[in-house]
Protein backbone atom coordinates (compact mmCIF):
# COMPACT_ATOMS: atom_id res chain seq x y z
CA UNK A 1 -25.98 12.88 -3.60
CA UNK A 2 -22.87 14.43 -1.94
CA UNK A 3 -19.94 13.68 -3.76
CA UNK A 4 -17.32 16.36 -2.77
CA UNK A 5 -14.69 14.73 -1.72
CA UNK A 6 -14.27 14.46 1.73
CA UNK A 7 -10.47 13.76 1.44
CA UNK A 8 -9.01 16.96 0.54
CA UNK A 9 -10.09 16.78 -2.84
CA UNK A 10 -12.68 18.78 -5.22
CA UNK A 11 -15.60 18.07 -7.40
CA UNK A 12 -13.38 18.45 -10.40
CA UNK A 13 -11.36 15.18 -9.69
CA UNK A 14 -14.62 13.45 -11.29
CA UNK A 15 -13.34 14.38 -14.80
CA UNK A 16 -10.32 12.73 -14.81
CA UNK A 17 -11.35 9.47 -16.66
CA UNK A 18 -9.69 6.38 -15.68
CA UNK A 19 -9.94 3.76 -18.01
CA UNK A 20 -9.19 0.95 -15.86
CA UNK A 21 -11.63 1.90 -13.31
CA UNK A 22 -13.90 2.29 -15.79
CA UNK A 23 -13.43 -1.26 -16.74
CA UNK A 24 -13.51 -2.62 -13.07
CA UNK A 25 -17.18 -0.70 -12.80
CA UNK A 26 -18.32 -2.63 -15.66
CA UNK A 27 -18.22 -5.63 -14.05
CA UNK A 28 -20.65 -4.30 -10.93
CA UNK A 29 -23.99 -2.85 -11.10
CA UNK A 30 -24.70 1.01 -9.85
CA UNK A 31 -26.36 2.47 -6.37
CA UNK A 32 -25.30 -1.20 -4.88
CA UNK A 33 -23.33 -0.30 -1.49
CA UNK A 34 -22.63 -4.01 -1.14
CA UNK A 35 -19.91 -3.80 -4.13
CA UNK A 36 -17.96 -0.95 -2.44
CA UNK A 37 -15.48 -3.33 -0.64
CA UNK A 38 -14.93 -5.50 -3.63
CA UNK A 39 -14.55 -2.38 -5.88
CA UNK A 40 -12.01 -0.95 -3.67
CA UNK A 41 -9.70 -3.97 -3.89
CA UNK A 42 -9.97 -4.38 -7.96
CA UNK A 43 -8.93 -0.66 -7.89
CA UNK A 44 -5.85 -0.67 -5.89
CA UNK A 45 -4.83 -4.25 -7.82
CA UNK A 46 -4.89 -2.56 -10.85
CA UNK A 47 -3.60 1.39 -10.04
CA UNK A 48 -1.65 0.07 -6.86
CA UNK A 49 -3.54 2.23 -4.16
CA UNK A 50 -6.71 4.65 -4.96
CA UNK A 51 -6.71 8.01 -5.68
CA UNK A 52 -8.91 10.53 -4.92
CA UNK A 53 -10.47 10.60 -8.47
CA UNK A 54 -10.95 6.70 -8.24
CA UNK A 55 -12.77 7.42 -4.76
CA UNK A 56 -14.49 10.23 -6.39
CA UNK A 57 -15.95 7.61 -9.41
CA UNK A 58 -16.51 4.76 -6.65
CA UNK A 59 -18.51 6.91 -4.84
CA UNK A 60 -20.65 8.00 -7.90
CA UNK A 61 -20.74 4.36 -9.06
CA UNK A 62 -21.94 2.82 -5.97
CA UNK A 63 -24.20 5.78 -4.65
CA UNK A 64 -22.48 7.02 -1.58
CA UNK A 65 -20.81 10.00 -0.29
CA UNK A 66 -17.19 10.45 -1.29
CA UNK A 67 -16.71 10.72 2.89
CA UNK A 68 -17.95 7.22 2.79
CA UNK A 69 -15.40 5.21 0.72
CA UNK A 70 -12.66 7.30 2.28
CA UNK A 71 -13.98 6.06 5.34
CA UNK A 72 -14.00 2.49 4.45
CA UNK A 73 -10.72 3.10 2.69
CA UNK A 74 -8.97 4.29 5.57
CA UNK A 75 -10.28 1.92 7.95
CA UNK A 76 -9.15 -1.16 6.50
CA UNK A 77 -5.06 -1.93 6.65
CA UNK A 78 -4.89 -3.52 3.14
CA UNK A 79 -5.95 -0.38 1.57
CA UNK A 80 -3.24 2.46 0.16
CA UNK A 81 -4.16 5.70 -0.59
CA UNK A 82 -0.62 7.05 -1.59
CA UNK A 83 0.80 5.54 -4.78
CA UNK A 84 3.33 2.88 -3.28
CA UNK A 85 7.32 3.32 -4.13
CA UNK A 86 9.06 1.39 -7.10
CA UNK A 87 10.28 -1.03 -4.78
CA UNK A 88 8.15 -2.19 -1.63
CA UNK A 89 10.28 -3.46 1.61
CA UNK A 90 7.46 -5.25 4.09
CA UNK A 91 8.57 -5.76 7.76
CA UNK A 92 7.79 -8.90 9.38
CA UNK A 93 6.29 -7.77 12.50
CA UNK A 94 4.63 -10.96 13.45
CA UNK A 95 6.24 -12.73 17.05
CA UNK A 96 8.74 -14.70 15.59
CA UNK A 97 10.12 -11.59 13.94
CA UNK A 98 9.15 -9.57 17.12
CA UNK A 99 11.26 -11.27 19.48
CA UNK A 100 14.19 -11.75 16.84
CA UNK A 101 14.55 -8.07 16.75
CA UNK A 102 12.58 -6.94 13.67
CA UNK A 103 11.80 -3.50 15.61
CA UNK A 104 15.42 -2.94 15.33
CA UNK A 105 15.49 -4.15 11.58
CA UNK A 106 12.52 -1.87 10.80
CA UNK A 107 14.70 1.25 12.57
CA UNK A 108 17.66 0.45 10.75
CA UNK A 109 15.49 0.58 7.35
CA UNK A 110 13.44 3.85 8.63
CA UNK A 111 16.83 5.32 9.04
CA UNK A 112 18.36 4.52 5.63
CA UNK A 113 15.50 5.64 3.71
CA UNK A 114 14.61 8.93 5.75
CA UNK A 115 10.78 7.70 5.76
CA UNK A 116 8.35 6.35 8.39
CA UNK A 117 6.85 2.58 8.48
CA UNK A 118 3.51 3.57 5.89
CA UNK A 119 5.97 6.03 3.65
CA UNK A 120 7.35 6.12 0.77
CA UNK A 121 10.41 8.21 -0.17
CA UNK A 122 10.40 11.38 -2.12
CA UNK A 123 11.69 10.18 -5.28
CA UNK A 124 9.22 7.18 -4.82
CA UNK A 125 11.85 4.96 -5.41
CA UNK A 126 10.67 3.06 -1.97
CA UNK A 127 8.00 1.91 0.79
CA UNK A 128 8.59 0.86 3.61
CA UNK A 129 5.34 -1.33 5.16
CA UNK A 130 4.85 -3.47 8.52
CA UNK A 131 3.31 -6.82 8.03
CA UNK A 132 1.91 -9.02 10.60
CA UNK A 133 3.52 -12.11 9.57
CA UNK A 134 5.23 -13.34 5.95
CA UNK A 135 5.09 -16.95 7.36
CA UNK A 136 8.49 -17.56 7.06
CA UNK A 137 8.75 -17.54 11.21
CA UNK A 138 12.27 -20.35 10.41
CA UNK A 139 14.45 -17.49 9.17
CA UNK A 140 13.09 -14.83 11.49
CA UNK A 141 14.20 -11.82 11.29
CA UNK A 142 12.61 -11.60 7.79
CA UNK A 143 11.26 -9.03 5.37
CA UNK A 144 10.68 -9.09 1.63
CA UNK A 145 11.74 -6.70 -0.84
CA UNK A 146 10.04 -6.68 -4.05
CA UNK A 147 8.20 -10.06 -3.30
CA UNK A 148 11.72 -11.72 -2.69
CA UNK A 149 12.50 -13.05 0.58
CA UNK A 150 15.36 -12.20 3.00
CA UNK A 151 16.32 -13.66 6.48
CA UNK A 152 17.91 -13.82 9.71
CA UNK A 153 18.95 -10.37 9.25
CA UNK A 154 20.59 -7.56 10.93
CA UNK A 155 20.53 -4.24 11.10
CA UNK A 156 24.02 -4.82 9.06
CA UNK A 157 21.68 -6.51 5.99
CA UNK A 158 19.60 -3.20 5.29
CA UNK A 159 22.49 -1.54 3.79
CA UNK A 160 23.44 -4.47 1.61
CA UNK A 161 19.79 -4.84 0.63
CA UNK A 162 19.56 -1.36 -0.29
CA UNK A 163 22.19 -1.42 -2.49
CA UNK A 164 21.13 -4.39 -3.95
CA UNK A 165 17.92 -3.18 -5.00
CA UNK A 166 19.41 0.40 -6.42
CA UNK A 167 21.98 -1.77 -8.38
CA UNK A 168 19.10 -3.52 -10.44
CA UNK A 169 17.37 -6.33 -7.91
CA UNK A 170 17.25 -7.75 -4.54
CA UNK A 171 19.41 -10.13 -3.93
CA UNK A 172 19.37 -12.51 -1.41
């Protein structure tokens, strides 16, 4: 079995243990492809995105190459393969948002934070994400910052937000 990492890793990231991977691979049995999806997600619940080493011990665990989960990591949305920012802003992009201007919201926060929708900042203090649709299409414009929910903003709000959340929380 091939399990150099596809992903600009090496064979050595297979010695970093990882406790609670170890844990999560417990709970599924070996060489069973089928458990590669459901893996994936108990992984980036509990580290917050996967690594290459937790791709690496996937790989092992469920008996494909490396290239494989990267694949399969990197082809679904919900998956993160950059540890995400202290705080996590998520765009509404969904067409309530849309046609409220939440392109112009998501500019105004790309701006502020010098990073890209999918980024996080430097000092991974933040990330910045698009989201189909929160579900709060009444107070369109909307995003959420750290799970909390903010609404018919403007590009005016992202600075206040910011602030907000670098003073100790979001607040709405």
């Amino acid at each position: 079995m091939n399990t150099g990492c596809q992903c600009g890793g090496s064979d050595q990231l297979t010695t970093i243990k990882l406790p609670e991977l170890q844990e999560i691979l417990t709970r599924y049995h070996a060489n069973k492809r089928e458990y590669l999806i459901p893996i994936l997600q108990e992984t980036q619940g509990a580290y917050g995105y996967l690594s290459k080493p937790a791709m690496v011990q996937i790989a092992q665990h469920v008996g494909v190459p490396v290239s494989k989960v990267y694949g399969v990591a990197t082809f679904y949305n919900q998956f993160k393969l950059t540890a995400p920012g202290k705080h996590i802003i998520s765009i509404c992009r969904g067409t309530a948002c849309h046609v409220r201007g939440s392109d112009q919201i998501l500019r105004a926060f790309e701006s502020e934070l010098s990073i890209k929708a999918g980024q996080t900042t430097k000092d991974q203090e933040f990330s910045l994400d698009i989201v189909a649709c929160i579900g709060s299409c009444s107070i369109a414009p909307v995003i959420t910052a750290d799970g909390e929910f903010h609404g018919r903003l403007t590009t005016k709000d992202v600075v206040r937000i910011l602030t907000d959340i670098r003073n100790g929380g979001a607040k709405k």
